[in-house]
PDB file of N, CA and C in Angstrom:
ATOM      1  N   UNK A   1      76.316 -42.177-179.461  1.00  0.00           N
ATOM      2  CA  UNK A   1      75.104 -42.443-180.201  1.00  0.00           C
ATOM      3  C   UNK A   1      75.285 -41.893-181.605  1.00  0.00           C
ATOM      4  N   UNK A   2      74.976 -42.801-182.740  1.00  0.00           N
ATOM      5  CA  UNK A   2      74.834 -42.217-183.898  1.00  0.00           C
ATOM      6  C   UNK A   2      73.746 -42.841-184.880  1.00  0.00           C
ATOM      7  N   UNK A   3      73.157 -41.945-185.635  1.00  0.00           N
ATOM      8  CA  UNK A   3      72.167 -42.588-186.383  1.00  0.00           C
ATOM      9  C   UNK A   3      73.255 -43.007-187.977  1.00  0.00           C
ATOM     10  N   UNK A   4      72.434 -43.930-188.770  1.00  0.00           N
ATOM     11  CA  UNK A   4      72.914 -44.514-189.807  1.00  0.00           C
ATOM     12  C   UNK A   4      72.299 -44.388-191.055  1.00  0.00           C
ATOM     13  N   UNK A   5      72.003 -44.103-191.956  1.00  0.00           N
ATOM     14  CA  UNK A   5      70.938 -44.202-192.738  1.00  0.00           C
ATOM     15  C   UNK A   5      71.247 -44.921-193.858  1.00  0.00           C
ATOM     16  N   UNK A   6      70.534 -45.984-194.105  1.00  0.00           N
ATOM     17  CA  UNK A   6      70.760 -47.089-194.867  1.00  0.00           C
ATOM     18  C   UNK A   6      69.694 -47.429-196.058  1.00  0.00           C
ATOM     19  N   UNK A   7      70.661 -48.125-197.229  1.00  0.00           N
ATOM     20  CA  UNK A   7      69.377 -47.973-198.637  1.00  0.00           C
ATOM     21  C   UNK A   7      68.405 -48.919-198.294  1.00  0.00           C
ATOM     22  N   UNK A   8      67.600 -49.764-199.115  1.00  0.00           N
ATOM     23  CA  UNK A   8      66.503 -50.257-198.771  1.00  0.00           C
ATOM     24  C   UNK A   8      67.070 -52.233-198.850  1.00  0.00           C
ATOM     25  N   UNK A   9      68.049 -51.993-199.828  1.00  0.00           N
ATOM     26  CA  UNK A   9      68.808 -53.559-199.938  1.00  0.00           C
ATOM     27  C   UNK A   9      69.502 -53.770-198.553  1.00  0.00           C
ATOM     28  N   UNK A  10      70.001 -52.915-198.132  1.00  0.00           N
ATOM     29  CA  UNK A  10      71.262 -52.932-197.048  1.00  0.00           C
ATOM     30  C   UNK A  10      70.598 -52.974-195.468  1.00  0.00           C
ATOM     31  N   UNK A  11      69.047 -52.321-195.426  1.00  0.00           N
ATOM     32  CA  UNK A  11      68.282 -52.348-194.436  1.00  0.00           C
ATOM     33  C   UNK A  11      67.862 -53.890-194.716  1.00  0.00           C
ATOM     34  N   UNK A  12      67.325 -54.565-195.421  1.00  0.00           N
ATOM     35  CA  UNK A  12      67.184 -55.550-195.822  1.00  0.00           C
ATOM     36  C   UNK A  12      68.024 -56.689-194.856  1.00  0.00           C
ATOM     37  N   UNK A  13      69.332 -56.590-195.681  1.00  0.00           N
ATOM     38  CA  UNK A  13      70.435 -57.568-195.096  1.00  0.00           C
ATOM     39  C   UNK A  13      70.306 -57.853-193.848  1.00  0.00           C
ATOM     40  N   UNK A  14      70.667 -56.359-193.243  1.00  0.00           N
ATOM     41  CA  UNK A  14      70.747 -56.150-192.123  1.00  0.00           C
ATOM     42  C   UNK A  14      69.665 -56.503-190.821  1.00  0.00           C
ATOM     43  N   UNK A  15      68.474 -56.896-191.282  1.00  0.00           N
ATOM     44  CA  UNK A  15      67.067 -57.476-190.890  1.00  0.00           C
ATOM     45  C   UNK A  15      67.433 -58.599-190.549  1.00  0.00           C
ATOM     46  N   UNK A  16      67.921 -59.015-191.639  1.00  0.00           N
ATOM     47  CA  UNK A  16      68.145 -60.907-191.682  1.00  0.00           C
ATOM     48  C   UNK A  16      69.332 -61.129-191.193  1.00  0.00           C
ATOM     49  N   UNK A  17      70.390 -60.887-191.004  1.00  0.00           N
ATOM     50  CA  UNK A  17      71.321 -61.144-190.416  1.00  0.00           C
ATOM     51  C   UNK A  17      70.434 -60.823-189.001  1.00  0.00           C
ATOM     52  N   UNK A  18      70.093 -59.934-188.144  1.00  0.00           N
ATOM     53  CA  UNK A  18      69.819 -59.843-187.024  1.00  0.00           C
ATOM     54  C   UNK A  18      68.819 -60.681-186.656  1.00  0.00           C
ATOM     55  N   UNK A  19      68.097 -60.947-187.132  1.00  0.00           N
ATOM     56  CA  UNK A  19      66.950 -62.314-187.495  1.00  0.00           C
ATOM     57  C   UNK A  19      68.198 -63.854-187.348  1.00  0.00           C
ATOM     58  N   UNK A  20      68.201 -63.957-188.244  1.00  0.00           N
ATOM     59  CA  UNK A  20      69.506 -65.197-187.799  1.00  0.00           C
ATOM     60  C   UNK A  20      70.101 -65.531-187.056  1.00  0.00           C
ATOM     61  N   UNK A  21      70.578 -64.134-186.610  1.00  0.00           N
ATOM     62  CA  UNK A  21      72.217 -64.192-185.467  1.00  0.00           C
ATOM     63  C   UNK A  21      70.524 -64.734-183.772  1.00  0.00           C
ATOM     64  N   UNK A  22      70.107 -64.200-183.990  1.00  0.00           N
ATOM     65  CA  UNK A  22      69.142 -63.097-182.554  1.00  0.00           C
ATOM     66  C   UNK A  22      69.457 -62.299-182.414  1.00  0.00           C
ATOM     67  N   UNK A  23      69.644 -60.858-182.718  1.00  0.00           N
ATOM     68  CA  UNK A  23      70.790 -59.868-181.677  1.00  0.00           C
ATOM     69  C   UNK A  23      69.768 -59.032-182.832  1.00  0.00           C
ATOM     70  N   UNK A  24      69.862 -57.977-181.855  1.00  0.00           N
ATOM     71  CA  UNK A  24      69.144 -56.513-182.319  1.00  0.00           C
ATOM     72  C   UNK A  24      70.302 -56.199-183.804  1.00  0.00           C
ATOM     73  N   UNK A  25      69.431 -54.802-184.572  1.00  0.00           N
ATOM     74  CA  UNK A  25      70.088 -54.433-185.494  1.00  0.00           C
ATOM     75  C   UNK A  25      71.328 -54.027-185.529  1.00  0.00           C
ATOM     76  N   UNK A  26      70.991 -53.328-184.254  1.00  0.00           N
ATOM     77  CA  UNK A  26      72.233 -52.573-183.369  1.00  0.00           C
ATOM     78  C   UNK A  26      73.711 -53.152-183.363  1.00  0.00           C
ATOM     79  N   UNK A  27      73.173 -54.449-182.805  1.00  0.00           N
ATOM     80  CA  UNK A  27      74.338 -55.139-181.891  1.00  0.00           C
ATOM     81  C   UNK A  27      75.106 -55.634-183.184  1.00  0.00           C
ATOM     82  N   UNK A  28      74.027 -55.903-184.604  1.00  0.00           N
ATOM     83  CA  UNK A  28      75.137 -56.758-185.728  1.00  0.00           C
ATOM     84  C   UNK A  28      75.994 -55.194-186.058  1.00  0.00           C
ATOM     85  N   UNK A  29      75.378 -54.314-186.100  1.00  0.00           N
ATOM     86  CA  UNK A  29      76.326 -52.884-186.667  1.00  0.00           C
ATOM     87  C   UNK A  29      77.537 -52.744-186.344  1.00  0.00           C
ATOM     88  N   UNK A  30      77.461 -53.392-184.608  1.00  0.00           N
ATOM     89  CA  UNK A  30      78.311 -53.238-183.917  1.00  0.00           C
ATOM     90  C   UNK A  30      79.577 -54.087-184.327  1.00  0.00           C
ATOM     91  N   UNK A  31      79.000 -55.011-184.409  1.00  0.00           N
ATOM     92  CA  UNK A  31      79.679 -56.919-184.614  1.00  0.00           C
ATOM     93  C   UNK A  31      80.330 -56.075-185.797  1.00  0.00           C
ATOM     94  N   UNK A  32      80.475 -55.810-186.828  1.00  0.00           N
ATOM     95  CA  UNK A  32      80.409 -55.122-187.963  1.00  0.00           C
ATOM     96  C   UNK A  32      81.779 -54.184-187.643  1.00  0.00           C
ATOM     97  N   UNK A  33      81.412 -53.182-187.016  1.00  0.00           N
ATOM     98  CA  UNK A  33      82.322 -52.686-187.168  1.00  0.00           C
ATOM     99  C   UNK A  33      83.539 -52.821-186.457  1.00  0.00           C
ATOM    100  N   UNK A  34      83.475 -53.835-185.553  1.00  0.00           N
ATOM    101  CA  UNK A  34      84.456 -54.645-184.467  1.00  0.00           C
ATOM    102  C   UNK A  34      85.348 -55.659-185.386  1.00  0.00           C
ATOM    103  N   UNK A  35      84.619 -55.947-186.265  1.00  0.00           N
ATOM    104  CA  UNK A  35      85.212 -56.772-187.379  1.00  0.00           C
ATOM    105  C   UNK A  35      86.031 -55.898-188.025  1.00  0.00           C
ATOM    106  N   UNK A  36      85.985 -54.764-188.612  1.00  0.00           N
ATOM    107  CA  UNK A  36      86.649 -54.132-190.034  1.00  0.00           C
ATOM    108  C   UNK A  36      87.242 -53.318-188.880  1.00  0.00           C
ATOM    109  N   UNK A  37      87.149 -53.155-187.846  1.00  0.00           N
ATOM    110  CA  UNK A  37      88.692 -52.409-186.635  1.00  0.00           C
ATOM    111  C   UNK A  37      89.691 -53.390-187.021  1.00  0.00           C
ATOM    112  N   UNK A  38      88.988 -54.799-186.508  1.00  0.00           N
ATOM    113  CA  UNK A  38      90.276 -55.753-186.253  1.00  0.00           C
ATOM    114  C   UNK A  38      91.243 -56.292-187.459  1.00  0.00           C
ATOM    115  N   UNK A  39      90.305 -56.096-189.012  1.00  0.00           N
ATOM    116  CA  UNK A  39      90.577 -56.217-190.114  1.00  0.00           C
ATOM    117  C   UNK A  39      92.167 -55.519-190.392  1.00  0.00           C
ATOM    118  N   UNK A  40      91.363 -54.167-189.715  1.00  0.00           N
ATOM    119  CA  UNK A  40      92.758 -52.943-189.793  1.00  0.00           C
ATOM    120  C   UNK A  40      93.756 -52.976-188.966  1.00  0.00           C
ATOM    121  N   UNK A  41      93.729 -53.770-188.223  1.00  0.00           N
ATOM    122  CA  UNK A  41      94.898 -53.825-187.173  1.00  0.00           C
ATOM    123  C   UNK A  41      94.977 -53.445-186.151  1.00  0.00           C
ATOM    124  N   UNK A  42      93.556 -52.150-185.662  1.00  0.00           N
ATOM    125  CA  UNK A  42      93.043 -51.952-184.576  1.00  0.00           C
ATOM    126  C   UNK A  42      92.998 -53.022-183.222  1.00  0.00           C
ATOM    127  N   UNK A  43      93.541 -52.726-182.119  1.00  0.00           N
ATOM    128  CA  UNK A  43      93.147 -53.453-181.169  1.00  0.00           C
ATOM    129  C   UNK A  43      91.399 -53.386-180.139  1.00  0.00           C
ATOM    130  N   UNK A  44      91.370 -54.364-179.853  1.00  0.00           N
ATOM    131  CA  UNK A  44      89.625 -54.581-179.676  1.00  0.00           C
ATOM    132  C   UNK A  44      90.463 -53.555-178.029  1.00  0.00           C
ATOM    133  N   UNK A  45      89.921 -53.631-177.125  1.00  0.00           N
ATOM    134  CA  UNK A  45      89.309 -53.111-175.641  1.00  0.00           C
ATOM    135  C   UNK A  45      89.145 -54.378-174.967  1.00  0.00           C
ATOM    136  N   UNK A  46      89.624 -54.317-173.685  1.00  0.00           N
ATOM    137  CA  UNK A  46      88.957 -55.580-172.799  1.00  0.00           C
ATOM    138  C   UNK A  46      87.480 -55.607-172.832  1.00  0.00           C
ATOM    139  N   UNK A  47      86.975 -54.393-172.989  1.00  0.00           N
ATOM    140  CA  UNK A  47      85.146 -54.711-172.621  1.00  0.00           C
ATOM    141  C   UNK A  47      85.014 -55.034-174.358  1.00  0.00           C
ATOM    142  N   UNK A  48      85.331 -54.991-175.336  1.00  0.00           N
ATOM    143  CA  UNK A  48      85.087 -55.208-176.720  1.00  0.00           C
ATOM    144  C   UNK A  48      85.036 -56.849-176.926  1.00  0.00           C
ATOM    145  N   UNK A  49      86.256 -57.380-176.097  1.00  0.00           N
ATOM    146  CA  UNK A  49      86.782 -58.622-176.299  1.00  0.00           C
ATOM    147  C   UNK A  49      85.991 -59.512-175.411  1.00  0.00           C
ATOM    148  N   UNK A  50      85.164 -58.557-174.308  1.00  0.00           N
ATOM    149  CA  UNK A  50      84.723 -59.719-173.678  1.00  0.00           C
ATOM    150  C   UNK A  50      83.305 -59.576-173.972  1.00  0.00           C
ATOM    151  N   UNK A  51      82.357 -59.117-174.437  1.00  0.00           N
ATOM    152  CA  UNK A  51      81.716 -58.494-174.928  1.00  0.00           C
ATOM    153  C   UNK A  51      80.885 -59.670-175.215  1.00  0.00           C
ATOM    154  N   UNK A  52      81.035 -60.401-175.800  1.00  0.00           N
ATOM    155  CA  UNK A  52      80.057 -61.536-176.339  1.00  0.00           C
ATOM    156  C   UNK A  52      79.505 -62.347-174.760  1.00  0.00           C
ATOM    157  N   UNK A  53      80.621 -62.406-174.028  1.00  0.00           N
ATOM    158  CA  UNK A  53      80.369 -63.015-172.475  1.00  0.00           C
ATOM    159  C   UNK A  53      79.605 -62.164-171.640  1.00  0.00           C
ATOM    160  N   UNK A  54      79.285 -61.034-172.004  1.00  0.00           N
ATOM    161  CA  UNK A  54      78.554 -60.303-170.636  1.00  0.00           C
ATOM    162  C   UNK A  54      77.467 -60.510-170.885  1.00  0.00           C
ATOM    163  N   UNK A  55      76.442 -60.834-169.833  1.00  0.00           N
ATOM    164  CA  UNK A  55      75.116 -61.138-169.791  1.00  0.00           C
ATOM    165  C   UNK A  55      75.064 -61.796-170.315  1.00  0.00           C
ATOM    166  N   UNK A  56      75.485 -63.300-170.616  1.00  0.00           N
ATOM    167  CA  UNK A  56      75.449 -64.700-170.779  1.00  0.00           C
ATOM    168  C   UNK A  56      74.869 -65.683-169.421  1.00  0.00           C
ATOM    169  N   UNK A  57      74.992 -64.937-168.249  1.00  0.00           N
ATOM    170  CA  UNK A  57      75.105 -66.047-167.099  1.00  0.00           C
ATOM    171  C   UNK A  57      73.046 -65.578-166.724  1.00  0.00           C
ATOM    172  N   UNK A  58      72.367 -66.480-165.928  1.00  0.00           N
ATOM    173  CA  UNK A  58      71.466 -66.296-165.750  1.00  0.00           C
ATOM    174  C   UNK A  58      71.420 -66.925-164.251  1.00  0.00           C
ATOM    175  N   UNK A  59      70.482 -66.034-163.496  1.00  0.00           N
ATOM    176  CA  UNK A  59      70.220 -66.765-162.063  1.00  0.00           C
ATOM    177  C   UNK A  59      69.201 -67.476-161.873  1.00  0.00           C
ATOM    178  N   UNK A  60      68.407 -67.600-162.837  1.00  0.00           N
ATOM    179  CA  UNK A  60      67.246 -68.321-163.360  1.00  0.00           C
ATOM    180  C   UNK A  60      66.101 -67.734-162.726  1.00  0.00           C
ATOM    181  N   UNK A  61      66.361 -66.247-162.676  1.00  0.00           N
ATOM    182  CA  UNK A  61      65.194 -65.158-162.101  1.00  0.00           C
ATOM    183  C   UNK A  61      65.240 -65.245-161.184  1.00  0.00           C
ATOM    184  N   UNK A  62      65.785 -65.522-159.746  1.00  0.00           N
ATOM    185  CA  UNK A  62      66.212 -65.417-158.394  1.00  0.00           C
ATOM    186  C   UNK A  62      66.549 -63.918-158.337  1.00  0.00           C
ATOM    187  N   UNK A  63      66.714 -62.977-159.041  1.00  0.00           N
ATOM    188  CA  UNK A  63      67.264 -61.671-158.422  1.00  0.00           C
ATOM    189  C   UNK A  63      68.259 -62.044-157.383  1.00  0.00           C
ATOM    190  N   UNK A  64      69.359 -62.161-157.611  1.00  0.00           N
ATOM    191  CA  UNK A  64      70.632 -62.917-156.801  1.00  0.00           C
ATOM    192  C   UNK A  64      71.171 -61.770-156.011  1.00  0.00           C
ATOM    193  N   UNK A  65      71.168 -60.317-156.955  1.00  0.00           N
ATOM    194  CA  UNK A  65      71.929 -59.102-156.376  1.00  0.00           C
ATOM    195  C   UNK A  65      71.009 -58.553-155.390  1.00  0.00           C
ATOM    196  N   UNK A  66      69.524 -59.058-155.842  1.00  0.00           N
ATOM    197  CA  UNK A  66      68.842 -58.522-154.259  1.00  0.00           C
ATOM    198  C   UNK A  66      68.211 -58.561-152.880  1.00  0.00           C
ATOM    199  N   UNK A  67      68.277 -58.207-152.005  1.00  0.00           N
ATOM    200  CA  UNK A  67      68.098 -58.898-150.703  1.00  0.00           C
ATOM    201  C   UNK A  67      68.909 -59.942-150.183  1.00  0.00           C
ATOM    202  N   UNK A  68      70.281 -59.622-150.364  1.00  0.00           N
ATOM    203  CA  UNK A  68      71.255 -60.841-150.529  1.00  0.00           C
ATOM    204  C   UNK A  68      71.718 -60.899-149.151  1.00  0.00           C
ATOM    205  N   UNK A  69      71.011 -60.490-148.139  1.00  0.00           N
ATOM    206  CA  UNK A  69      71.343 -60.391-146.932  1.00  0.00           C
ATOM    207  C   UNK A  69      70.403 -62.059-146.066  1.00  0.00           C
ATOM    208  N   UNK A  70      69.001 -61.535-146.959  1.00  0.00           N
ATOM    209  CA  UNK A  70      67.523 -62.239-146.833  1.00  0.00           C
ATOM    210  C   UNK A  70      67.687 -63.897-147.436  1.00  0.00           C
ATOM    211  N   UNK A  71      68.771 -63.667-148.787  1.00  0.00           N
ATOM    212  CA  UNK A  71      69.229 -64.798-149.261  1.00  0.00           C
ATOM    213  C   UNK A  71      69.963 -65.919-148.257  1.00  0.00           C
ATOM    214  N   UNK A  72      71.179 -65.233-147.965  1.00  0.00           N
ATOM    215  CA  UNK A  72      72.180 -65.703-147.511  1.00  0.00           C
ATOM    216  C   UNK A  72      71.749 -66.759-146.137  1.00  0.00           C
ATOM    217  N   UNK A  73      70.695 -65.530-145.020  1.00  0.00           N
ATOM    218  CA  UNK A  73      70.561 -65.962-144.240  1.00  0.00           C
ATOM    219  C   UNK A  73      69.426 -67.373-144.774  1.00  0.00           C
ATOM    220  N   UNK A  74      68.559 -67.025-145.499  1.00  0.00           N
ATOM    221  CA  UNK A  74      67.505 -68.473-146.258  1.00  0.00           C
ATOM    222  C   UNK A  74      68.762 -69.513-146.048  1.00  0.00           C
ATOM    223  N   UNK A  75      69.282 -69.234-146.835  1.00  0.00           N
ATOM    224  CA  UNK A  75      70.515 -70.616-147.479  1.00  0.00           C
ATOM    225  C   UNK A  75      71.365 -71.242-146.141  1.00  0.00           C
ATOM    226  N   UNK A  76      71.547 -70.614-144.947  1.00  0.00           N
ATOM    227  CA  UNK A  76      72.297 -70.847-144.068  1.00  0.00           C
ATOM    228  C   UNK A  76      71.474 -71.132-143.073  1.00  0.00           C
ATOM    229  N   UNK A  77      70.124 -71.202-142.707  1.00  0.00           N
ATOM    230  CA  UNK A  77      68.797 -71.771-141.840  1.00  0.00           C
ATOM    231  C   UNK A  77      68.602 -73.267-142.485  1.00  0.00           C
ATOM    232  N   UNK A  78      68.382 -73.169-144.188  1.00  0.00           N
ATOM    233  CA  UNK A  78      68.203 -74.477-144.668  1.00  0.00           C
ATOM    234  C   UNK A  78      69.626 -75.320-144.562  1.00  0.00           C
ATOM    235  N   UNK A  79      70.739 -75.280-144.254  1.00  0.00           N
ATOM    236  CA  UNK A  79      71.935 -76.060-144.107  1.00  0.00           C
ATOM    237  C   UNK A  79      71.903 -76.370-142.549  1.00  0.00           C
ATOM    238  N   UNK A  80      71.109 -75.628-142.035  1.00  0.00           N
ATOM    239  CA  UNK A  80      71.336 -75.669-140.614  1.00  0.00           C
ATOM    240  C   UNK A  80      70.156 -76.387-140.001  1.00  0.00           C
ATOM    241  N   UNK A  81      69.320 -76.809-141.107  1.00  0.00           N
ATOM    242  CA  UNK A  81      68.154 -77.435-140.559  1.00  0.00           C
ATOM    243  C   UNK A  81      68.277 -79.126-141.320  1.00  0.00           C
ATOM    244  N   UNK A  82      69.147 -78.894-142.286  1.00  0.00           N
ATOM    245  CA  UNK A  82      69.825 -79.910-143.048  1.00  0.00           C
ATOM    246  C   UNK A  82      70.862 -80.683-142.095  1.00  0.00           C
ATOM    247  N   UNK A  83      71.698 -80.230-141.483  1.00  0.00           N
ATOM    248  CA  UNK A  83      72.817 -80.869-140.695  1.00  0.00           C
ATOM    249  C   UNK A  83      72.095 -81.343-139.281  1.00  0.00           C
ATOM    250  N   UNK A  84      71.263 -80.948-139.164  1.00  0.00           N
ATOM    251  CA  UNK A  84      70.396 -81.355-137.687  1.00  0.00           C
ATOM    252  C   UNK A  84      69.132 -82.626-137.884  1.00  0.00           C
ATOM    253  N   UNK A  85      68.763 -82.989-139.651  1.00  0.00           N
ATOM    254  CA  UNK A  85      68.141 -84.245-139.529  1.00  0.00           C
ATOM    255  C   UNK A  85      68.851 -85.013-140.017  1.00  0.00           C
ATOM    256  N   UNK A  86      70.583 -85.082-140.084  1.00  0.00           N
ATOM    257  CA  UNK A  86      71.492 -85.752-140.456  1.00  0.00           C
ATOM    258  C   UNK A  86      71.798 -86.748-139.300  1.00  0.00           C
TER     259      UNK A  86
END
């Protein structure tokens, strides 16, 4: 964690770029300085590189990770009630 303290032009920018992109202030700081690593020759991190992909996928609010016991069996009653008015 670190704080930043920024002039009033540069807080500015930094508004609108995050406004533009969508992404919190945070995340362009970040973008930012992932850029001027790689500028330098720095290598990114597997979680750096994949970074734009995480939390991209959506279950379309199903909570998928929970009750996946309660799921499974749902999904395997309806196939099984599916193959029997076949």
């Amino acid at each position: 964690m670190a704080t930043v303290r920024l002039d009033v032009p540069t807080l500015a920018t930094l508004k609108r770029l995050a406004a533009r992109r969508g992404q919190a202030k945070s995340e362009v700081i970040r973008d930012a300085i992932a850029r001027l690593a790689e500028e330098e020759g720095e290598p990114l991190s597997a979680y750096q590189r994949l970074q734009p992909f995480i939390g991209v996928g959506d279950s379309g609010g199903r909570q998928l990770s929970t009750k996946t016991g309660r799921h499974l069996r749902e999904i395997l009653e309806e196939r099984r009630r599916a193959s029997r008015s076949d």
